[in-house]
N, C-alpha and C. Protein backbone atom coordinates (compact mmCIF):
# COMPACT_ATOMS: atom_id res chain seq x y z
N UNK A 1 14.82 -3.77 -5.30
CA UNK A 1 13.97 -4.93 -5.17
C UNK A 1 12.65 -4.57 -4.52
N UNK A 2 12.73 -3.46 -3.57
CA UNK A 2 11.47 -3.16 -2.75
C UNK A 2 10.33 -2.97 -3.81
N UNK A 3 10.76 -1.72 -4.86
CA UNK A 3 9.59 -1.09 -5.45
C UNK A 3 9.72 -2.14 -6.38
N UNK A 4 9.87 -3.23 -7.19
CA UNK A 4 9.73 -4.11 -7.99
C UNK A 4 8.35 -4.96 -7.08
N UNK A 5 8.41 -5.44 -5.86
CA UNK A 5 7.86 -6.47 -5.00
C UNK A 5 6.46 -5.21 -4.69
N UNK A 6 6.92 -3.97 -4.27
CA UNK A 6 5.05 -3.10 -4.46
C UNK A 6 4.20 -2.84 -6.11
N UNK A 7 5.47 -2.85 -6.88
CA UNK A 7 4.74 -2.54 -7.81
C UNK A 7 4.10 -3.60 -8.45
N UNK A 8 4.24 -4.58 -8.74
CA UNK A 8 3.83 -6.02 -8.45
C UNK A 8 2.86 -6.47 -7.72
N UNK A 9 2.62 -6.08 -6.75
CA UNK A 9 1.39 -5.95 -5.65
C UNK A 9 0.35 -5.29 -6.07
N UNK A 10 0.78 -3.66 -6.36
CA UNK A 10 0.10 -3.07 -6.75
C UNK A 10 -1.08 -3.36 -8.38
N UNK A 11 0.19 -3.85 -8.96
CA UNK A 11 -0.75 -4.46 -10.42
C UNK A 11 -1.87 -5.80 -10.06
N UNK A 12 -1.16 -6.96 -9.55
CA UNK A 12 -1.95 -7.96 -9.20
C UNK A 12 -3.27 -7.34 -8.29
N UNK A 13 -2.85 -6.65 -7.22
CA UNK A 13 -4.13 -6.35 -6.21
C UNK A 13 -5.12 -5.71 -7.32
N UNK A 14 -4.80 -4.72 -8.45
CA UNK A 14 -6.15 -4.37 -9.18
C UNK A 14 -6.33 -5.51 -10.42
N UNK A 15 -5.59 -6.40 -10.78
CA UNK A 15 -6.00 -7.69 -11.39
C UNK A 15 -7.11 -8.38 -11.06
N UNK A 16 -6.28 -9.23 -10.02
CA UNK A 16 -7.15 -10.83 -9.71
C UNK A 16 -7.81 -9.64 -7.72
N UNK A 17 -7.79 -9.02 -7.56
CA UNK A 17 -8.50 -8.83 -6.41
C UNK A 17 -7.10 -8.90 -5.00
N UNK A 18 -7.43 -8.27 -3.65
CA UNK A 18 -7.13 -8.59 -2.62
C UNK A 18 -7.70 -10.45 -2.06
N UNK A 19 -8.26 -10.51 -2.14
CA UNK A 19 -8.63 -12.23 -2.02
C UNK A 19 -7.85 -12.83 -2.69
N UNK A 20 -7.70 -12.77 -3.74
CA UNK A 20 -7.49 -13.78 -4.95
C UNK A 20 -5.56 -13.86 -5.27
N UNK A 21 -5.08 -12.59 -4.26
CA UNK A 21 -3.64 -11.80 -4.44
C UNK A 21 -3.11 -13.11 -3.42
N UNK A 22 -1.64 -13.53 -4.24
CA UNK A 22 -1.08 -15.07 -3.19
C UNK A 22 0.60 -14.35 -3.51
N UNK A 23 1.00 -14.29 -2.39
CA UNK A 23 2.80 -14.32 -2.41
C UNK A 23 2.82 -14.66 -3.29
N UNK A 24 3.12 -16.08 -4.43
CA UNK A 24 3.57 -16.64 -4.87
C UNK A 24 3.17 -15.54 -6.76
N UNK A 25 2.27 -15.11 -6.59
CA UNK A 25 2.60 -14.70 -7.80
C UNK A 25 3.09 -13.27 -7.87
N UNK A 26 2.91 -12.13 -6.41
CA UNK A 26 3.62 -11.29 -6.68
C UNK A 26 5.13 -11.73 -6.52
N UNK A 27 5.97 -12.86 -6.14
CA UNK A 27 7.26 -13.10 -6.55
C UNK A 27 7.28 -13.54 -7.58
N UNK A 28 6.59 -13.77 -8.44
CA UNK A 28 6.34 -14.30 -9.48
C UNK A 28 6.93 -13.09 -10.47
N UNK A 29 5.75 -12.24 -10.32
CA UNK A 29 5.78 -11.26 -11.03
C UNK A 29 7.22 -10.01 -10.78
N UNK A 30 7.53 -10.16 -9.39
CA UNK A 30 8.46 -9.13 -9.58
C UNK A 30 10.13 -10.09 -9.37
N UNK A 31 9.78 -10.83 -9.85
CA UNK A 31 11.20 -11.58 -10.17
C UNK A 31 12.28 -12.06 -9.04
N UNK A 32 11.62 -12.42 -8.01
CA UNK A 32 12.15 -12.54 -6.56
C UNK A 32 11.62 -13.49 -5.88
N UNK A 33 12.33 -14.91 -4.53
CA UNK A 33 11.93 -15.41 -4.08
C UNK A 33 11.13 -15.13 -3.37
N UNK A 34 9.88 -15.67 -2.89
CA UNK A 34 8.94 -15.90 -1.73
C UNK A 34 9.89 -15.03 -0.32
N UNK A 35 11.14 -15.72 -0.22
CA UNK A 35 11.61 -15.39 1.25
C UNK A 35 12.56 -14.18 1.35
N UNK A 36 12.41 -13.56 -0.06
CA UNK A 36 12.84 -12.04 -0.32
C UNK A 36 11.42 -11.27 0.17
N UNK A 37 10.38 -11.69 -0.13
CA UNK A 37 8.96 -10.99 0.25
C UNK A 37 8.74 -11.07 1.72
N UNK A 38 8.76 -12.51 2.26
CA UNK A 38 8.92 -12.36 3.97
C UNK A 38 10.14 -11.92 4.73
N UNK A 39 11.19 -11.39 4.06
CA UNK A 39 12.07 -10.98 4.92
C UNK A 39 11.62 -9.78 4.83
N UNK A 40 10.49 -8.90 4.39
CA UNK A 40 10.31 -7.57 4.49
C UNK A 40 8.97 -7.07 5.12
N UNK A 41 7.58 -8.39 4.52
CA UNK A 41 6.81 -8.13 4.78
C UNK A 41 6.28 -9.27 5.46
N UNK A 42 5.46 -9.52 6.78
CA UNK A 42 5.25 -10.85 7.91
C UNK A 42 3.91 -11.45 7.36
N UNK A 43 3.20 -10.40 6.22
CA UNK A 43 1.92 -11.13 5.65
C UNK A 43 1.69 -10.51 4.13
N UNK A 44 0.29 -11.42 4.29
CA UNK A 44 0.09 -10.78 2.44
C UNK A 44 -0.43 -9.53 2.87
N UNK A 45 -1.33 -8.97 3.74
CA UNK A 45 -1.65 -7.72 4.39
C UNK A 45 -0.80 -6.61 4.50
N UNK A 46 0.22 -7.14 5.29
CA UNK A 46 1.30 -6.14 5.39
C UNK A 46 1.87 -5.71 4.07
N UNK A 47 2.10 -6.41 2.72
CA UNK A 47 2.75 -6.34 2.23
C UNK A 47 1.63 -5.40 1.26
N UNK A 48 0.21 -5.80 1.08
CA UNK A 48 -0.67 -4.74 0.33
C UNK A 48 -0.75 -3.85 1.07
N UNK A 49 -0.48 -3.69 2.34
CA UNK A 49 -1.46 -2.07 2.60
C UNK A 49 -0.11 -1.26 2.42
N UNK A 50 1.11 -1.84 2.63
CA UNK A 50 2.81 -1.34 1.87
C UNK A 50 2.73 -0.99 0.49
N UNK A 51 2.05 -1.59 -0.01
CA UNK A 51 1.88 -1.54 -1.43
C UNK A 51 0.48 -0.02 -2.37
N UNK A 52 0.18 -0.26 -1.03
CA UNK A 52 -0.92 0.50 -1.56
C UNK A 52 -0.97 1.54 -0.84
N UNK A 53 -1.09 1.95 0.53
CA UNK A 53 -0.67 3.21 1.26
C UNK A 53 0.61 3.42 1.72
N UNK A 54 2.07 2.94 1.18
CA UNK A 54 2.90 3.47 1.15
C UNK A 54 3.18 4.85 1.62
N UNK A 55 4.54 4.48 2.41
CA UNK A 55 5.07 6.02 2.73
C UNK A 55 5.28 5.96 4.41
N UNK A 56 5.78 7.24 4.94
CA UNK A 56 5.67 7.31 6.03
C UNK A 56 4.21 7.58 7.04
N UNK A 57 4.19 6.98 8.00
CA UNK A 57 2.55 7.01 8.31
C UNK A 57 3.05 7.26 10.46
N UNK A 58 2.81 8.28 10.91
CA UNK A 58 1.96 9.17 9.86
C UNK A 58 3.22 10.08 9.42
N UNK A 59 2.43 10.82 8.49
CA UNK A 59 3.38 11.59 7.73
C UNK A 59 3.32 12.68 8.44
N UNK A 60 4.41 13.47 7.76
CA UNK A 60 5.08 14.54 8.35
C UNK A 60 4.04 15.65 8.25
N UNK A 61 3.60 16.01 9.96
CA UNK A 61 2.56 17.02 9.85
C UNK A 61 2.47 18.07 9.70
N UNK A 62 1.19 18.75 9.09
CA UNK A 62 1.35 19.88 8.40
C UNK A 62 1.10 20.93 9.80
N UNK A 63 1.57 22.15 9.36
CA UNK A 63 0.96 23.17 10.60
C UNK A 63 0.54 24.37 9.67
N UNK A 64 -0.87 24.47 10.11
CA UNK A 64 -1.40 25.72 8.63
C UNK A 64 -1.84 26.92 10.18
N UNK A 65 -1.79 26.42 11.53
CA UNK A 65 -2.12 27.78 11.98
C UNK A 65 -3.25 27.85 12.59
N UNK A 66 -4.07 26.63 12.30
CA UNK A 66 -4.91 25.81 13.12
C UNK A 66 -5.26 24.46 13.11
N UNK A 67 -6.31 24.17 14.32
CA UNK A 67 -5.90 22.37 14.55
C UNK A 67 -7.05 22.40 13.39
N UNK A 68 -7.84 22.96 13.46
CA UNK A 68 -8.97 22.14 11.80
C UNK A 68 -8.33 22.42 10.89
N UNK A 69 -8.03 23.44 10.38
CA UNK A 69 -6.45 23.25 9.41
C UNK A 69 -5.40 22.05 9.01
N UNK A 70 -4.60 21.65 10.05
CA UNK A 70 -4.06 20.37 10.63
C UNK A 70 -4.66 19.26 10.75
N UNK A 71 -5.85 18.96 10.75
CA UNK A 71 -6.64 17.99 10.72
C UNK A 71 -7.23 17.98 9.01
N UNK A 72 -7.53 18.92 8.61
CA UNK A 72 -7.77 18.48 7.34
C UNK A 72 -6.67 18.26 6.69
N UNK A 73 -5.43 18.99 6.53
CA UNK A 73 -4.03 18.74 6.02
C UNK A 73 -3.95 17.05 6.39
N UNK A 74 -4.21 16.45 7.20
CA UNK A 74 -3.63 15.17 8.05
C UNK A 74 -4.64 14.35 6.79
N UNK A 75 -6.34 14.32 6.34
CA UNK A 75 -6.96 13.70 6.36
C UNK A 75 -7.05 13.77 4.55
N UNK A 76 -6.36 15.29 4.26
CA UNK A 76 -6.03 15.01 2.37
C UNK A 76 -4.63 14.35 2.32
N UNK A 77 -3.96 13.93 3.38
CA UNK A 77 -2.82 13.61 2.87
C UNK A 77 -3.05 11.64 2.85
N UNK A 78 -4.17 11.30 3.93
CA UNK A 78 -4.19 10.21 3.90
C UNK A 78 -5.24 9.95 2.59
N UNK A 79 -5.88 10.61 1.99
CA UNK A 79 -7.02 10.54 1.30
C UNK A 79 -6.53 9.92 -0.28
N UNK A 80 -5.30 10.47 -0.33
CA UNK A 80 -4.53 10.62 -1.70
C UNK A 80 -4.43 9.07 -2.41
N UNK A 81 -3.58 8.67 -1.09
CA UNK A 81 -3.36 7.31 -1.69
C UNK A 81 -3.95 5.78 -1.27
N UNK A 82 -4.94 6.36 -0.51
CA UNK A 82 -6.16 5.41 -0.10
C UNK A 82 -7.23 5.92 -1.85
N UNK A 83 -7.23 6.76 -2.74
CA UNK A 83 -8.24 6.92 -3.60
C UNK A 83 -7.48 5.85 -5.24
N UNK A 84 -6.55 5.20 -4.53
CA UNK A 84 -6.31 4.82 -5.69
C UNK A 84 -6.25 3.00 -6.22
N UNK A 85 -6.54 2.89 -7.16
CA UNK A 85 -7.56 1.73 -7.86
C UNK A 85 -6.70 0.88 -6.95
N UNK A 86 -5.81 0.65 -6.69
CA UNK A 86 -5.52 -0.75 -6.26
C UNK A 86 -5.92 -0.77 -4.30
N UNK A 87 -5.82 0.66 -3.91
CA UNK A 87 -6.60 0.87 -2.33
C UNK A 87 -7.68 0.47 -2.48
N UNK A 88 -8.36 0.48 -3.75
CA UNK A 88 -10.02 0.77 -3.25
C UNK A 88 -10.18 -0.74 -3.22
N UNK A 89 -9.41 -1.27 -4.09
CA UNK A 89 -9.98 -2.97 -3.50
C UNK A 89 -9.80 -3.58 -2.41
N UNK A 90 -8.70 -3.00 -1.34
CA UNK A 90 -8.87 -3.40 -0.16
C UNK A 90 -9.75 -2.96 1.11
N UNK A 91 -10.29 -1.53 0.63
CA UNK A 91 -11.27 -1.04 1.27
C UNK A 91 -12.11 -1.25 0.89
N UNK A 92 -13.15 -1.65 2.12
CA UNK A 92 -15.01 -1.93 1.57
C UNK A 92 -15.26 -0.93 1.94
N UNK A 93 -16.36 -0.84 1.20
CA UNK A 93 -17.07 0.57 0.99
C UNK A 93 -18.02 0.48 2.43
């Protein structure tokens, strides 16, 4: 049910927009009540930035042997899935 309710998110958020994105039609769309969506997620926020930067955060860190090493490892791993069409509508440029 989880990835039905992100992937759903994920389509609507690059549809109709982050503004325009309402509970009611990602349960709509992923075939589940409203109070299947708040028993997981406490907003429409929570439930896009779930939807869209998914995963463990932070993620499991890299060790290359130095901290700028480790810091860039840290900053392509967040980069990945913040670059994608349905992130970029929640990020302003």
């Amino acid at each position: 049910m989880d990835h039905k309710i992100l992937r759903a998110t994920r389509e609507l958020v690059e549809e109709v927009g982050y503004q325009a994105l309402t509970v009611d039609q990602v349960a709509a769309r992923a075939g589940v009540g409203k109070a299947a969506i708040y028993r997981r997620y406490a907003s429409k926020a929570e439930m896009a930035f779930a939807a869209t930067a998914h995963g463990q955060w932070p993620p499991p860190l890299a060790d290359t042997g130095s901290l700028h090493g480790d810091l860039l490892a840290l900053v392509r791993t967040f980069h990945v899935p913040m670059a994608a069409p349905a992130a970029r509508h929640l990020v302003r440029p």
